[in-house]
PDB file of N, CA and C in Angstrom:
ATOM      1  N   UNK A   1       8.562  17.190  -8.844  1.00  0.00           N
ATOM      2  CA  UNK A   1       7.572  16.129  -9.026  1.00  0.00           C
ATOM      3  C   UNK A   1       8.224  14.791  -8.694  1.00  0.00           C
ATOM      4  N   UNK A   2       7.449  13.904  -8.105  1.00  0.00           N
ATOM      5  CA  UNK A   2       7.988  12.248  -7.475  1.00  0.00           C
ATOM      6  C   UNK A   2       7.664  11.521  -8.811  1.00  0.00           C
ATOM      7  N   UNK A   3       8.496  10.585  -8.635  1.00  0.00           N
ATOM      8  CA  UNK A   3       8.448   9.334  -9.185  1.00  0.00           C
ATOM      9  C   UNK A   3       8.998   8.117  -8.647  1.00  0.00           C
ATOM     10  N   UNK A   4       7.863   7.406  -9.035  1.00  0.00           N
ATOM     11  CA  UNK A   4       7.818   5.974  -8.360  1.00  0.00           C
ATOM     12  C   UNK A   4       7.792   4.861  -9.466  1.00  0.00           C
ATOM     13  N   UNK A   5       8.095   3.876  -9.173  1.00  0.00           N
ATOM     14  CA  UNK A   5       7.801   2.376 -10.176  1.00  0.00           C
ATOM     15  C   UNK A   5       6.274   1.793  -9.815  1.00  0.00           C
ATOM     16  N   UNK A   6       5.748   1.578 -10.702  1.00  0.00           N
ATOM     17  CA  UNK A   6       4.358   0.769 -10.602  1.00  0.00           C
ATOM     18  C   UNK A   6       4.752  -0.654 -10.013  1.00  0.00           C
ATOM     19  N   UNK A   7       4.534  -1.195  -8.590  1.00  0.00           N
ATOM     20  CA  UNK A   7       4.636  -2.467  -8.208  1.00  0.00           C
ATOM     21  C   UNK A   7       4.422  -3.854  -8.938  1.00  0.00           C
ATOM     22  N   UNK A   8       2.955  -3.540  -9.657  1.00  0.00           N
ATOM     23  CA  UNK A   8       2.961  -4.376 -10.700  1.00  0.00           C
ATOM     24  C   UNK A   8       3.506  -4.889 -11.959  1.00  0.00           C
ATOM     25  N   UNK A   9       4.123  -3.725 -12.556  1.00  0.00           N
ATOM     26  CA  UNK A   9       4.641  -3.579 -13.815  1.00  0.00           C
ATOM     27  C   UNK A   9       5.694  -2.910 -14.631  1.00  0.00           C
ATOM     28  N   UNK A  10       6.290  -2.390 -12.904  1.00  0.00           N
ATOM     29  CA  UNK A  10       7.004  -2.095 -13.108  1.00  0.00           C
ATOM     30  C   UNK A  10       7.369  -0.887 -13.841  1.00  0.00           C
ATOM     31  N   UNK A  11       6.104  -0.019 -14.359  1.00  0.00           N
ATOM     32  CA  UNK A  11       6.184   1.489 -15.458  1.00  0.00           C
ATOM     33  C   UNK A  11       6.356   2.632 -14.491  1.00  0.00           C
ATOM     34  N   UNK A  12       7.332   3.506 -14.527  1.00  0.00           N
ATOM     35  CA  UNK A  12       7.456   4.721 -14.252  1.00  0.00           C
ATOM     36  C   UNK A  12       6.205   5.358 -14.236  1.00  0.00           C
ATOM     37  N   UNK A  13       5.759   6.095 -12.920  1.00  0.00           N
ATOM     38  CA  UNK A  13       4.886   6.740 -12.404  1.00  0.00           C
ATOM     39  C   UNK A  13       5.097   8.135 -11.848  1.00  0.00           C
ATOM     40  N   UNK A  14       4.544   8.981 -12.129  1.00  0.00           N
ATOM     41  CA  UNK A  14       5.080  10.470 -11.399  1.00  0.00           C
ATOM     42  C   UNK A  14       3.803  11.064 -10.717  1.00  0.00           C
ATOM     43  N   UNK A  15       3.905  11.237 -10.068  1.00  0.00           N
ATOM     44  CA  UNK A  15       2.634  12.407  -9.022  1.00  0.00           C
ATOM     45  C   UNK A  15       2.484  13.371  -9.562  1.00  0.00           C
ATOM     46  N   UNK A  16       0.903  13.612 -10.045  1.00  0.00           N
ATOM     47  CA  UNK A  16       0.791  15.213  -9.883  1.00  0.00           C
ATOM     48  C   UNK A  16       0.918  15.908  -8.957  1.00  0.00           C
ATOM     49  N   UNK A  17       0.607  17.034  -9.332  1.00  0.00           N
ATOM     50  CA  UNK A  17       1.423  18.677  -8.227  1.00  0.00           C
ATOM     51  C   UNK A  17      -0.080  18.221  -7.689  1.00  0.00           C
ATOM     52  N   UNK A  18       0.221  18.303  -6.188  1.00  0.00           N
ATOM     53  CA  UNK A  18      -0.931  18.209  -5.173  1.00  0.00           C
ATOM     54  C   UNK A  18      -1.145  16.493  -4.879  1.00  0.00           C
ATOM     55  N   UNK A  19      -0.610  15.557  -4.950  1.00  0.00           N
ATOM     56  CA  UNK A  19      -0.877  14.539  -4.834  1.00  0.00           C
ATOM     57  C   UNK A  19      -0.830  13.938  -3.379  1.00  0.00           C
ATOM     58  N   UNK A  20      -1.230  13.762  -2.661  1.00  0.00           N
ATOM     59  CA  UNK A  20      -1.357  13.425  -1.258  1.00  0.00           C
ATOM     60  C   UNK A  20      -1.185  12.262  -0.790  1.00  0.00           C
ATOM     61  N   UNK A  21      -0.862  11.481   0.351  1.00  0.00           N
ATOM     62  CA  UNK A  21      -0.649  10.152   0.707  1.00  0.00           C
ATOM     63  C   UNK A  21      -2.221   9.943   1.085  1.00  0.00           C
ATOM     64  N   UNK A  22      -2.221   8.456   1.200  1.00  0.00           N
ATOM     65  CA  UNK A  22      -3.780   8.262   0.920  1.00  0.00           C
ATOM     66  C   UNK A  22      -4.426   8.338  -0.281  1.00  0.00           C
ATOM     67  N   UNK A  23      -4.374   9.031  -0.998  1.00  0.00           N
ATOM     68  CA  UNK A  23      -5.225   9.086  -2.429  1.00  0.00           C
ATOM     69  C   UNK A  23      -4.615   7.567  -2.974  1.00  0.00           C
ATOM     70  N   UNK A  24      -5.304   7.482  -4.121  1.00  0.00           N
ATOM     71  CA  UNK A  24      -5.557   6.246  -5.186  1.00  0.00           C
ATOM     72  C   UNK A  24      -5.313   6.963  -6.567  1.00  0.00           C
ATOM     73  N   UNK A  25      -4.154   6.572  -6.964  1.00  0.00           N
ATOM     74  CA  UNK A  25      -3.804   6.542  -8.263  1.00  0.00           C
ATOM     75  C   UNK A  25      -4.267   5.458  -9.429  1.00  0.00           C
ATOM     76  N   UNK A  26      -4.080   5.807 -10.664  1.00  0.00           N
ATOM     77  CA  UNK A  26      -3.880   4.329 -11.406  1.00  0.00           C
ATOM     78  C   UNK A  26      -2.627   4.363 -12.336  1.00  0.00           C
ATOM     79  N   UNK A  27      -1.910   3.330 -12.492  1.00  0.00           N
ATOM     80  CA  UNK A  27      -0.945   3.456 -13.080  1.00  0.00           C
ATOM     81  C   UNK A  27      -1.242   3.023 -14.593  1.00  0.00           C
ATOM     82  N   UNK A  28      -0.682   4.206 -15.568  1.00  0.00           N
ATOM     83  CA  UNK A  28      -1.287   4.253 -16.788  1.00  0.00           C
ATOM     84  C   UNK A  28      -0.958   3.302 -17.800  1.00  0.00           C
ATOM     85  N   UNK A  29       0.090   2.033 -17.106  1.00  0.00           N
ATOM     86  CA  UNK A  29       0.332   1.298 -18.339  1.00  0.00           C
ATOM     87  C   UNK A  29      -0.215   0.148 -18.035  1.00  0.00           C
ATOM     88  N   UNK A  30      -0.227  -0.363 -16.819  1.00  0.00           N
ATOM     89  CA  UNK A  30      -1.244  -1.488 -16.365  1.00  0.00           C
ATOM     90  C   UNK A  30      -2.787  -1.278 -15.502  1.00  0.00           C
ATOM     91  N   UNK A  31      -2.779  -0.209 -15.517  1.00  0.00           N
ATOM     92  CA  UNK A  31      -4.408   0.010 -14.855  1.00  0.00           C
ATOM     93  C   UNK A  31      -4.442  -0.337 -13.061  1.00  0.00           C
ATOM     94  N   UNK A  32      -3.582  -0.573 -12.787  1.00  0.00           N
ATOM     95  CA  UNK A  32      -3.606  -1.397 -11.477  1.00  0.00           C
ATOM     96  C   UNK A  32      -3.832   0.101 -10.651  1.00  0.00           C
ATOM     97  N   UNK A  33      -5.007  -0.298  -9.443  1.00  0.00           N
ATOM     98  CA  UNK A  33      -5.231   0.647  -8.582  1.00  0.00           C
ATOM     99  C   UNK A  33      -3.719   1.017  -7.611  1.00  0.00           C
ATOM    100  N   UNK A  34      -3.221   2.135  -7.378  1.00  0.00           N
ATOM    101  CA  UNK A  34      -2.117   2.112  -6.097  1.00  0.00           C
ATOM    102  C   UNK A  34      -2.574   2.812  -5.260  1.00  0.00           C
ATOM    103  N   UNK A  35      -2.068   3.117  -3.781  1.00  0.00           N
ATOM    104  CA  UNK A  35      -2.454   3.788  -3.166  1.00  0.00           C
ATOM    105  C   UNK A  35      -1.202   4.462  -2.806  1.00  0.00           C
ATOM    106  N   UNK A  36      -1.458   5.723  -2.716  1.00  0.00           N
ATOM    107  CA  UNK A  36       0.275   6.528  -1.893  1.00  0.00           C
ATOM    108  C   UNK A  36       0.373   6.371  -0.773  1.00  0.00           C
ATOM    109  N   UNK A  37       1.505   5.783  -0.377  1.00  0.00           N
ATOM    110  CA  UNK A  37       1.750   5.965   1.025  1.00  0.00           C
ATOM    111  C   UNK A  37       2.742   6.703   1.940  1.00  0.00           C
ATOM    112  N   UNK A  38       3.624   7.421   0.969  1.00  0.00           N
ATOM    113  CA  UNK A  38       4.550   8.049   0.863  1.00  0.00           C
ATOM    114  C   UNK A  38       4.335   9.090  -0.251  1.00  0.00           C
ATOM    115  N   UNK A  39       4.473  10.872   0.117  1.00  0.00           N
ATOM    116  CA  UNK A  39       4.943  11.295  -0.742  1.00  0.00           C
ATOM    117  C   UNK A  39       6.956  12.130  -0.790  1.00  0.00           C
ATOM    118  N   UNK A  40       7.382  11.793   0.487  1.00  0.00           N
ATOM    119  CA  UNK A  40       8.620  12.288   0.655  1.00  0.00           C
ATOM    120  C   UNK A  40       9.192  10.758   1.316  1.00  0.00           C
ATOM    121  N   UNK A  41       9.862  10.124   1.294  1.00  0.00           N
ATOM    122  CA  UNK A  41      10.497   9.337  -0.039  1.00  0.00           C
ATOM    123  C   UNK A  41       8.970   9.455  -1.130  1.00  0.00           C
ATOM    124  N   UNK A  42       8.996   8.976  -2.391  1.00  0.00           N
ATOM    125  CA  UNK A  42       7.642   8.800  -3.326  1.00  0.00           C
ATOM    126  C   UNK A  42       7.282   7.351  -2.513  1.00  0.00           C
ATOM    127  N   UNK A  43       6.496   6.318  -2.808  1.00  0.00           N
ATOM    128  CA  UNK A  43       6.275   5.413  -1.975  1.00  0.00           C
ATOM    129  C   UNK A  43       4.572   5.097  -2.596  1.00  0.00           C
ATOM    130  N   UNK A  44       4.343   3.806  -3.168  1.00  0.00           N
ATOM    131  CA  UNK A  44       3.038   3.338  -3.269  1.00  0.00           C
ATOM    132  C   UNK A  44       3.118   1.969  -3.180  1.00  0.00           C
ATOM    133  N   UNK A  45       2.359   1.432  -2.965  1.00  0.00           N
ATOM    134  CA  UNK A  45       1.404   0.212  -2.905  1.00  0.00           C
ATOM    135  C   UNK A  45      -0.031  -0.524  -3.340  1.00  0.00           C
ATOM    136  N   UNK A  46       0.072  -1.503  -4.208  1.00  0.00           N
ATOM    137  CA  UNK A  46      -1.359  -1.838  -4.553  1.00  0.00           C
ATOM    138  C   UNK A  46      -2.397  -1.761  -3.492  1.00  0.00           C
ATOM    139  N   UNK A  47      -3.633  -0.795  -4.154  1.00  0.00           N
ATOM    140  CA  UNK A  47      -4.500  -0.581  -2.916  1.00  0.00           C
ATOM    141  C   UNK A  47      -5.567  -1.840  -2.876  1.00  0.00           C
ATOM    142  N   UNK A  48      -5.537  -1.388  -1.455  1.00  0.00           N
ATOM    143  CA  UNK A  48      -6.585  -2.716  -0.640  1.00  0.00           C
ATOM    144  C   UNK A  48      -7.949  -2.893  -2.083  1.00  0.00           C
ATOM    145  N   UNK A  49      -7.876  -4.056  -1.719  1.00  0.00           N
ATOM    146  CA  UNK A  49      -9.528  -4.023  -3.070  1.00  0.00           C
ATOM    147  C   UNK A  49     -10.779  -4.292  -2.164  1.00  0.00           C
ATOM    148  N   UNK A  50     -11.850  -3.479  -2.909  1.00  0.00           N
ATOM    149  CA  UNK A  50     -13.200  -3.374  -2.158  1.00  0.00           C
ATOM    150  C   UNK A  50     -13.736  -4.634  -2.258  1.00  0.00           C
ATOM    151  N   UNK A  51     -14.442  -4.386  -1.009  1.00  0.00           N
ATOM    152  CA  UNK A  51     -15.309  -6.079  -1.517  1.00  0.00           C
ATOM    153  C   UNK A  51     -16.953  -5.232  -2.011  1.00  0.00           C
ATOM    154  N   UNK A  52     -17.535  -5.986  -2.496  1.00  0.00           N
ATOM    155  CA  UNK A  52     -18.542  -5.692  -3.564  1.00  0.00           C
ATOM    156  C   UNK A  52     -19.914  -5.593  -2.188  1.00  0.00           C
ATOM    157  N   UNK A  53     -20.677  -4.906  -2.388  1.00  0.00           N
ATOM    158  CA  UNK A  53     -21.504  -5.371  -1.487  1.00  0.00           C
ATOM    159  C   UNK A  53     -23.062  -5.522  -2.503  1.00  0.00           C
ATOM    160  N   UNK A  54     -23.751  -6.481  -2.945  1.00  0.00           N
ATOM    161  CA  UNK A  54     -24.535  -6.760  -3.299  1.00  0.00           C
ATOM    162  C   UNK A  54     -26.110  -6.344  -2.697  1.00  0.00           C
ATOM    163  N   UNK A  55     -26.300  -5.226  -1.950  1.00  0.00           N
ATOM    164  CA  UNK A  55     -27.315  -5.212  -1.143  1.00  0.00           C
ATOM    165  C   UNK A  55     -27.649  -6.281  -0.210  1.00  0.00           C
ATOM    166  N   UNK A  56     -26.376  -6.857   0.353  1.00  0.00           N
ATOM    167  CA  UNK A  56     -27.030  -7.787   1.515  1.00  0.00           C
ATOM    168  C   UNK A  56     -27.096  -7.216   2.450  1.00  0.00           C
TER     169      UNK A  56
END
């Protein structure tokens, strides 16, 4: 199993079994969305944020 540091906060993060690059994690001590970008090195990054679309 990988482990990574939460970018934000720095809390130890581990992948579940099956975790894929691309998917969206959250890291459980600050909530912050990541995205994997790496699973061989481990490897994440805060993911892109949606923009809202209001029905325009």
């Amino acid at each position: 199993m990988s482990t990574v540091n939460c970018p934000e906060c720095e809390a130890p993060i581990e992948f579940a079994e099956g975790t894929e690059a691309g998917e969206i994690i959250v890291c459980p001590d600050c909530g912050v969305d990541l995205e994997v970008t790496s699973i061989e090195p481990a490897a994440v990054q805060l993911a892109p944020m949606e923009q809202e679309d209001w029905g325009e």
